[in-house]
N, C-alpha and C. Protein backbone atom coordinates (compact mmCIF):
# COMPACT_ATOMS: atom_id res chain seq x y z
N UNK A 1 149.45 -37.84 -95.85
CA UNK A 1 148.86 -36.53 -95.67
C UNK A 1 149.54 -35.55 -96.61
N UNK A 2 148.98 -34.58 -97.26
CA UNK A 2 149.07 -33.77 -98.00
C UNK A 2 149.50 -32.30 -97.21
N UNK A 3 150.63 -31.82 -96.95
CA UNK A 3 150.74 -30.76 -96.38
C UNK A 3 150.35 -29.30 -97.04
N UNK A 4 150.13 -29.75 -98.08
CA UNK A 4 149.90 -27.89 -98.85
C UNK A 4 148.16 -28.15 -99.09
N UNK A 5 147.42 -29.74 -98.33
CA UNK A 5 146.15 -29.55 -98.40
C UNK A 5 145.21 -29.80 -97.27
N UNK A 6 146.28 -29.85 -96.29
CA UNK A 6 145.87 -30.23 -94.92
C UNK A 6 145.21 -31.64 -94.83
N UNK A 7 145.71 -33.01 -95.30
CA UNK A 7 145.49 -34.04 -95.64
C UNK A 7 143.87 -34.40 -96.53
N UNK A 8 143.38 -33.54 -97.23
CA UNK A 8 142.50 -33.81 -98.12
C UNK A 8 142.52 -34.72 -99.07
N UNK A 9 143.94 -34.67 -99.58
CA UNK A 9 143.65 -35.04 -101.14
C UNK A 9 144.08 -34.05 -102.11
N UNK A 10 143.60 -32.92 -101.97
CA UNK A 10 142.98 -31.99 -102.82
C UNK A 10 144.00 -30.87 -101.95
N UNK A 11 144.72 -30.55 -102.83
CA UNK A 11 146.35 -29.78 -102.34
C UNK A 11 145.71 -27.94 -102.33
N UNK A 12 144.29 -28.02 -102.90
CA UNK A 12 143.94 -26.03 -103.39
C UNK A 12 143.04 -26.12 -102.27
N UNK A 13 142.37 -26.89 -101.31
CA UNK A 13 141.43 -26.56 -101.25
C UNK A 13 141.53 -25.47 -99.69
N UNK A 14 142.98 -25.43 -99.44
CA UNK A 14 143.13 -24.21 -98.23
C UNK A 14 143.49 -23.00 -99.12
N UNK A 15 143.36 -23.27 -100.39
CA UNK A 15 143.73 -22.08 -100.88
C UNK A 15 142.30 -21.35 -101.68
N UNK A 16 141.57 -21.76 -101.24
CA UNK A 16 140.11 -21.42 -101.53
C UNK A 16 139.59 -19.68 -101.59
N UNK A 17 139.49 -18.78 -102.62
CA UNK A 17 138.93 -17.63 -102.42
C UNK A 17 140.40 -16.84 -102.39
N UNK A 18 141.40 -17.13 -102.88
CA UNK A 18 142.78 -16.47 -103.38
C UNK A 18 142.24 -16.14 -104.75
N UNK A 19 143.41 -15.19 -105.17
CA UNK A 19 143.47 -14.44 -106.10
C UNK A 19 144.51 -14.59 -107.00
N UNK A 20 144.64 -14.86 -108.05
CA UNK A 20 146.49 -14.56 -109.28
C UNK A 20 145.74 -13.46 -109.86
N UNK A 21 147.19 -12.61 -109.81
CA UNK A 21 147.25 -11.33 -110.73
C UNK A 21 148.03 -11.80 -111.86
N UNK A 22 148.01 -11.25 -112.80
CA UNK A 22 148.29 -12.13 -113.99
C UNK A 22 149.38 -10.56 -114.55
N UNK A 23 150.43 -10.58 -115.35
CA UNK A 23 151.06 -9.90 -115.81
C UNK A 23 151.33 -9.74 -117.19
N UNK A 24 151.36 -9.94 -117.95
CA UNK A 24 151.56 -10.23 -119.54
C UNK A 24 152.40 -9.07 -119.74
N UNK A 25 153.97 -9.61 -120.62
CA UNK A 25 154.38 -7.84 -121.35
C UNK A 25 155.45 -8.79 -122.57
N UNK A 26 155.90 -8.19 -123.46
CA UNK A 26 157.23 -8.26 -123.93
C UNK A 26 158.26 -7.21 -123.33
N UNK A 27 159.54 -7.67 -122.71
CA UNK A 27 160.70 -6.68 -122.42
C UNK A 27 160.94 -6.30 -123.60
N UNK A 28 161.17 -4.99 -123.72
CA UNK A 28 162.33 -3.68 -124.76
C UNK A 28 163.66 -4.48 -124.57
N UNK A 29 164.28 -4.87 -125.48
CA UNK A 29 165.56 -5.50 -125.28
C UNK A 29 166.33 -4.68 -125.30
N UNK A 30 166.44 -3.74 -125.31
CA UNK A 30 166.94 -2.20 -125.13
C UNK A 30 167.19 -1.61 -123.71
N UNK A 31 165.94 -2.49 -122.91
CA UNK A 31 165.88 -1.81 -121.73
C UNK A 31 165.77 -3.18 -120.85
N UNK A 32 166.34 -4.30 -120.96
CA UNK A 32 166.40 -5.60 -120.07
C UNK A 32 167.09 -5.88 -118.99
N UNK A 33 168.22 -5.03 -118.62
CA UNK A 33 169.00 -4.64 -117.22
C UNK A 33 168.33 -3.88 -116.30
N UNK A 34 167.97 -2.93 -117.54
CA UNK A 34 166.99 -2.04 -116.63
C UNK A 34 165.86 -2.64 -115.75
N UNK A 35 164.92 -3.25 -116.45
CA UNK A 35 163.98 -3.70 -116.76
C UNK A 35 164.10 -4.92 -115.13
N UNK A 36 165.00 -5.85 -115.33
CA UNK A 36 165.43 -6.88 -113.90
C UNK A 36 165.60 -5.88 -113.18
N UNK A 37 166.82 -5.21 -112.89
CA UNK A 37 166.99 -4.16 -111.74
C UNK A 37 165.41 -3.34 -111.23
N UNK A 38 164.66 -2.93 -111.71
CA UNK A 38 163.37 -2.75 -111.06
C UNK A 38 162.77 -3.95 -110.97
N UNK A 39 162.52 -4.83 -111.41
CA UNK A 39 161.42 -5.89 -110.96
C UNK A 39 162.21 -6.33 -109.54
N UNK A 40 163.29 -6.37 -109.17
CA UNK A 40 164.14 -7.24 -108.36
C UNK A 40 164.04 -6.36 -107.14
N UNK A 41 164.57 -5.09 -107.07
CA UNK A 41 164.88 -4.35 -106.34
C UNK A 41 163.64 -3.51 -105.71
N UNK A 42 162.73 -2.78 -106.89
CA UNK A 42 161.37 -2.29 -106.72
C UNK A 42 159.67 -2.77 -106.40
N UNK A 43 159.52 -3.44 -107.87
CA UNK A 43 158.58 -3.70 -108.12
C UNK A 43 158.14 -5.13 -107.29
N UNK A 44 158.57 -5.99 -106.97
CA UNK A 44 158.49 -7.15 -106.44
C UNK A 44 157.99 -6.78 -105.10
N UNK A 45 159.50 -6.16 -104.50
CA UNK A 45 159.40 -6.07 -102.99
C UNK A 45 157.96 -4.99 -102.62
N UNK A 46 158.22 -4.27 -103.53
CA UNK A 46 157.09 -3.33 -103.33
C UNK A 46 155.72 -3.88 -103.09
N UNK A 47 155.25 -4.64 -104.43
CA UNK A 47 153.74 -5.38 -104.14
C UNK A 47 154.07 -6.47 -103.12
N UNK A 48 154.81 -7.24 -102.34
CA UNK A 48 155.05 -7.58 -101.58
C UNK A 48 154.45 -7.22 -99.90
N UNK A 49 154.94 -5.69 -100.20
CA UNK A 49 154.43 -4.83 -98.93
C UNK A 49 153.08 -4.93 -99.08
N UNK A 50 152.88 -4.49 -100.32
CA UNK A 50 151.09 -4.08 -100.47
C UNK A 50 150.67 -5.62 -100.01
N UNK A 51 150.51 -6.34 -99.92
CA UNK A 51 149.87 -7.99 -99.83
C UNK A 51 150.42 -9.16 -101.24
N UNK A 52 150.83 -8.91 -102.13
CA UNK A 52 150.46 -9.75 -102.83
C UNK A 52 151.96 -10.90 -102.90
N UNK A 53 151.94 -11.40 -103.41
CA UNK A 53 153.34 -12.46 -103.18
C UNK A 53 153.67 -13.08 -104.72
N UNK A 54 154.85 -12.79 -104.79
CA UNK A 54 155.52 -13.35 -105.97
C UNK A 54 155.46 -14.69 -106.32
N UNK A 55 154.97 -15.55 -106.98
CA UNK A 55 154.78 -16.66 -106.56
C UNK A 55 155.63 -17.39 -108.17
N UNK A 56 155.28 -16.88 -109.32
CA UNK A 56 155.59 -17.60 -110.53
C UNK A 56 156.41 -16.16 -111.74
N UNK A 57 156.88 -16.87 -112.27
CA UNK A 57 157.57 -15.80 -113.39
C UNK A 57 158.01 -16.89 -114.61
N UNK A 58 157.46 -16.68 -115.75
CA UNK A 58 157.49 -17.42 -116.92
C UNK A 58 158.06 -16.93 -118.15
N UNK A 59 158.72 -17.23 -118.75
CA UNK A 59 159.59 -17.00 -119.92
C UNK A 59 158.63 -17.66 -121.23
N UNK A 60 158.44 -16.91 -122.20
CA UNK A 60 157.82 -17.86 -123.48
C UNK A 60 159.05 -17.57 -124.62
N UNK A 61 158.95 -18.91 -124.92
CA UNK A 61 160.53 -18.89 -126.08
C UNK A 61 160.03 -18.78 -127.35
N UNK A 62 158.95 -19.72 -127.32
CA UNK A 62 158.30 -19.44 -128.85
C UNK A 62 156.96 -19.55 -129.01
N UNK A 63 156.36 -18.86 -130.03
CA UNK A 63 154.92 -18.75 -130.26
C UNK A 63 154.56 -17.08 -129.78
N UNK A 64 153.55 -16.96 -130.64
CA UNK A 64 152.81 -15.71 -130.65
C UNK A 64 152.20 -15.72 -129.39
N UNK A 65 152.84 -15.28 -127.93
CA UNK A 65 152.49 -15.00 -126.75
C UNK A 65 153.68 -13.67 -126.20
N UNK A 66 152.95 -13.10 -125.21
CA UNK A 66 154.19 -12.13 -125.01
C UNK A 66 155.32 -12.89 -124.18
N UNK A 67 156.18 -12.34 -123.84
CA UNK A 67 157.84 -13.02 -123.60
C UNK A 67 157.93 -13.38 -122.21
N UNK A 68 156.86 -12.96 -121.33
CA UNK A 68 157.14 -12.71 -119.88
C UNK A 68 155.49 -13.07 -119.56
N UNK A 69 155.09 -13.46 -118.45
CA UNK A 69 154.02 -13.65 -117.61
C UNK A 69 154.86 -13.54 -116.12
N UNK A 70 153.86 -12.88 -114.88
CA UNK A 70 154.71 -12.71 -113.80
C UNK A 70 153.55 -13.01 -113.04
N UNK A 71 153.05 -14.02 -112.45
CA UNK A 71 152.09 -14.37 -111.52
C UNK A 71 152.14 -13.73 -109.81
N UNK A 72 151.60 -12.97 -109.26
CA UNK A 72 151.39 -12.65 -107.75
C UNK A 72 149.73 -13.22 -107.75
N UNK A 73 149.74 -13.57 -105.90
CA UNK A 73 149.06 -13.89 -104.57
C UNK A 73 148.58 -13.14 -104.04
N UNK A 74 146.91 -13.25 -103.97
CA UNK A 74 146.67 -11.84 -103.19
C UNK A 74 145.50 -13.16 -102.05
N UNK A 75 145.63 -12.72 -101.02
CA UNK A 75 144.48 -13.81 -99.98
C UNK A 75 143.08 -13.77 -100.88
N UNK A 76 142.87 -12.49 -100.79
CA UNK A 76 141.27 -12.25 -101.73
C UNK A 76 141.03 -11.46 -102.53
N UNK A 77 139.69 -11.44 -103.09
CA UNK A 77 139.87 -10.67 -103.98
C UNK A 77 140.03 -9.42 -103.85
N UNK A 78 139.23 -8.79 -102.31
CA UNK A 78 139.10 -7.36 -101.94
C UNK A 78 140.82 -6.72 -101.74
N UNK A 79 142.13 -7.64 -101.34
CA UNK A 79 142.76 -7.14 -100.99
C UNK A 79 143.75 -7.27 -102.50
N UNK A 80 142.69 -8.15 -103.92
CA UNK A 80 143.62 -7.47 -104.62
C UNK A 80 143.21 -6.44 -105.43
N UNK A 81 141.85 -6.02 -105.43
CA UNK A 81 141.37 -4.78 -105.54
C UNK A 81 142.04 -3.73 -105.13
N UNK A 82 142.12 -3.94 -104.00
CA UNK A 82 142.61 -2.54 -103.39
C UNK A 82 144.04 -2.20 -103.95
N UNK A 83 144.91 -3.59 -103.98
CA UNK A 83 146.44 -3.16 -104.44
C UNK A 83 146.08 -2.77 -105.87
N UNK A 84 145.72 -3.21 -106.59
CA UNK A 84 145.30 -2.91 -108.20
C UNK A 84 144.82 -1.28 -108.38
N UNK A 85 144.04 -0.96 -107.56
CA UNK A 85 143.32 0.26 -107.62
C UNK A 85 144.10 1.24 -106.84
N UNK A 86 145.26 1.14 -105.82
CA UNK A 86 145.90 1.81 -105.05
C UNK A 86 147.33 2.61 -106.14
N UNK A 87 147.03 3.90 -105.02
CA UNK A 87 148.21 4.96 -106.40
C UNK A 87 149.60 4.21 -106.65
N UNK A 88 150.12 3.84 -105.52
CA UNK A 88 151.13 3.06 -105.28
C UNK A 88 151.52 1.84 -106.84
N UNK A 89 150.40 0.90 -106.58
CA UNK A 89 150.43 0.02 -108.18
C UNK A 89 150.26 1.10 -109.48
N UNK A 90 149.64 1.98 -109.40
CA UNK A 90 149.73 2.53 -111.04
C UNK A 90 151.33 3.17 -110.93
N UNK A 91 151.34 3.71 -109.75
CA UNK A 91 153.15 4.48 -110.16
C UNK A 91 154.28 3.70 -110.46
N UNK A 92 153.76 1.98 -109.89
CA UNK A 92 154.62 0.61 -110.11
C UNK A 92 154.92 0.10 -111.24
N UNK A 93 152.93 -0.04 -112.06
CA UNK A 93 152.79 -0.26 -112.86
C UNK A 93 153.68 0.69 -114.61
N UNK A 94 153.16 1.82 -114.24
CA UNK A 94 153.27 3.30 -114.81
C UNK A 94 155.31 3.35 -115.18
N UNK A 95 155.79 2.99 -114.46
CA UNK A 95 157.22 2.86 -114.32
C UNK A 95 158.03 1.45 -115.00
N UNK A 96 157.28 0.59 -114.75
CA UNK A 96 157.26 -1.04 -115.62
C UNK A 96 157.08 -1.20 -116.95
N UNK A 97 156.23 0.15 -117.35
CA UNK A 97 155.89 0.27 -118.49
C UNK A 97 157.17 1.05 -119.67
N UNK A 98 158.12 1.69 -118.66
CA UNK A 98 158.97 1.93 -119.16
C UNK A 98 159.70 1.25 -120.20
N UNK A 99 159.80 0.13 -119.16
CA UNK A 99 160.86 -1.05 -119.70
C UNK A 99 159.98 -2.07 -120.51
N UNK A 100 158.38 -2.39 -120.69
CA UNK A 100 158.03 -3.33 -121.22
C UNK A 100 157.05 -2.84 -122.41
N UNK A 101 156.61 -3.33 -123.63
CA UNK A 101 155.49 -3.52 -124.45
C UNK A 101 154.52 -4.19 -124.38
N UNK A 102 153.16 -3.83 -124.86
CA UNK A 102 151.69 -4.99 -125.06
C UNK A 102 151.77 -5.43 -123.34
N UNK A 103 151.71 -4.17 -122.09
CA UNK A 103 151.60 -4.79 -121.09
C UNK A 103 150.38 -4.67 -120.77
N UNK A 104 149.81 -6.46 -120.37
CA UNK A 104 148.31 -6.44 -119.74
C UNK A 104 148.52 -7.27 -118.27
N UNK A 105 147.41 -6.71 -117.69
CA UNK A 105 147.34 -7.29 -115.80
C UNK A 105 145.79 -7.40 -115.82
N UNK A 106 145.50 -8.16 -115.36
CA UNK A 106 144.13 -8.64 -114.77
C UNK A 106 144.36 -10.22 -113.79
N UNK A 107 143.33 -10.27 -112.77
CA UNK A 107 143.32 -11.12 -112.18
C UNK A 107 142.18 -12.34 -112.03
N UNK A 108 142.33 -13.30 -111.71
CA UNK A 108 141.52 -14.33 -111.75
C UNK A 108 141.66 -15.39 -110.15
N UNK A 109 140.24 -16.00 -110.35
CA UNK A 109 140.93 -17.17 -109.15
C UNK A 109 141.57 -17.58 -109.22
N UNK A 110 142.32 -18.01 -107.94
CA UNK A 110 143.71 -18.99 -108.47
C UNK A 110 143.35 -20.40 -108.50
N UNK A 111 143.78 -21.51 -109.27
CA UNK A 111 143.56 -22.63 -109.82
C UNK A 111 145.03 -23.40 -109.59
N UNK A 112 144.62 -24.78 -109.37
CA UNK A 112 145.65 -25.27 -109.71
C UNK A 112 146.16 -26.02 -110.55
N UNK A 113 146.32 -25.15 -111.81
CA UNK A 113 146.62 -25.57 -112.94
C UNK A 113 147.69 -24.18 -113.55
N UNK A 114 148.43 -24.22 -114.91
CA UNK A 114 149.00 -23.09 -115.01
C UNK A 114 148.01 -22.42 -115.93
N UNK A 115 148.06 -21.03 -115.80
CA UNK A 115 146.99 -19.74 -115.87
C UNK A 115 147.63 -18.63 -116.16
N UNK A 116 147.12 -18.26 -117.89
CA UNK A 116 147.95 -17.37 -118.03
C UNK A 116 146.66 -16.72 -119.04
């Protein structure tokens, strides 16, 4: 039996009608203490509250991609609408931007495959 699929086989299929928010940025290496100290302390716990769940955080070492991808969990799509569209995420967002460049967010179904 498959516990993350309720013995299906098929490990996504309780995860049916979820959401990944997708993060894309390069860190300011200027501002990379900074930059952890809010994701760790702020920004995480924060969308946390709102619904969504930290689930993945990716480093790119090489190739023309930005430096960072930060994957969150939202149950659906409506509740990641709402965090996306809520004042709360732009003042999150708006503040993240401090510390990062070329930052893009959009969301997609979640898959189980990696998705970036």
């Amino acid at each position: 039996m498959d516990s993350r699929g309720g013995g299906s086989g098929r490990p996504m299929d309780n995860l049916q009608g979820y959401v990944k928010v997708l993060m894309n940025y390069d860190i300011n290496p200027e501002s990379s203490s900074e930059y952890y100290k809010y994701m760790l302390k702020k920004m995480v716990p924060d969308l946390e509250k709102l619904g969504l769940s930290m689930v993945e955080a990716w480093h790119t070492g090489w190739g023309e991609y930005p430096n960072r991808l930060v994957a969150f969990v939202a149950e659906n799509r409506d509740l990641a609408d709402r965090v996306l569209q809520s004042d709360e995420f732009s003042e999150l967002e708006e503040k993240l931007q401090e510390f990062v460049s070329n930052y893009s967010c959009r969301r997609v179904p979640l898959r189980d495959h990696f998705q970036f």
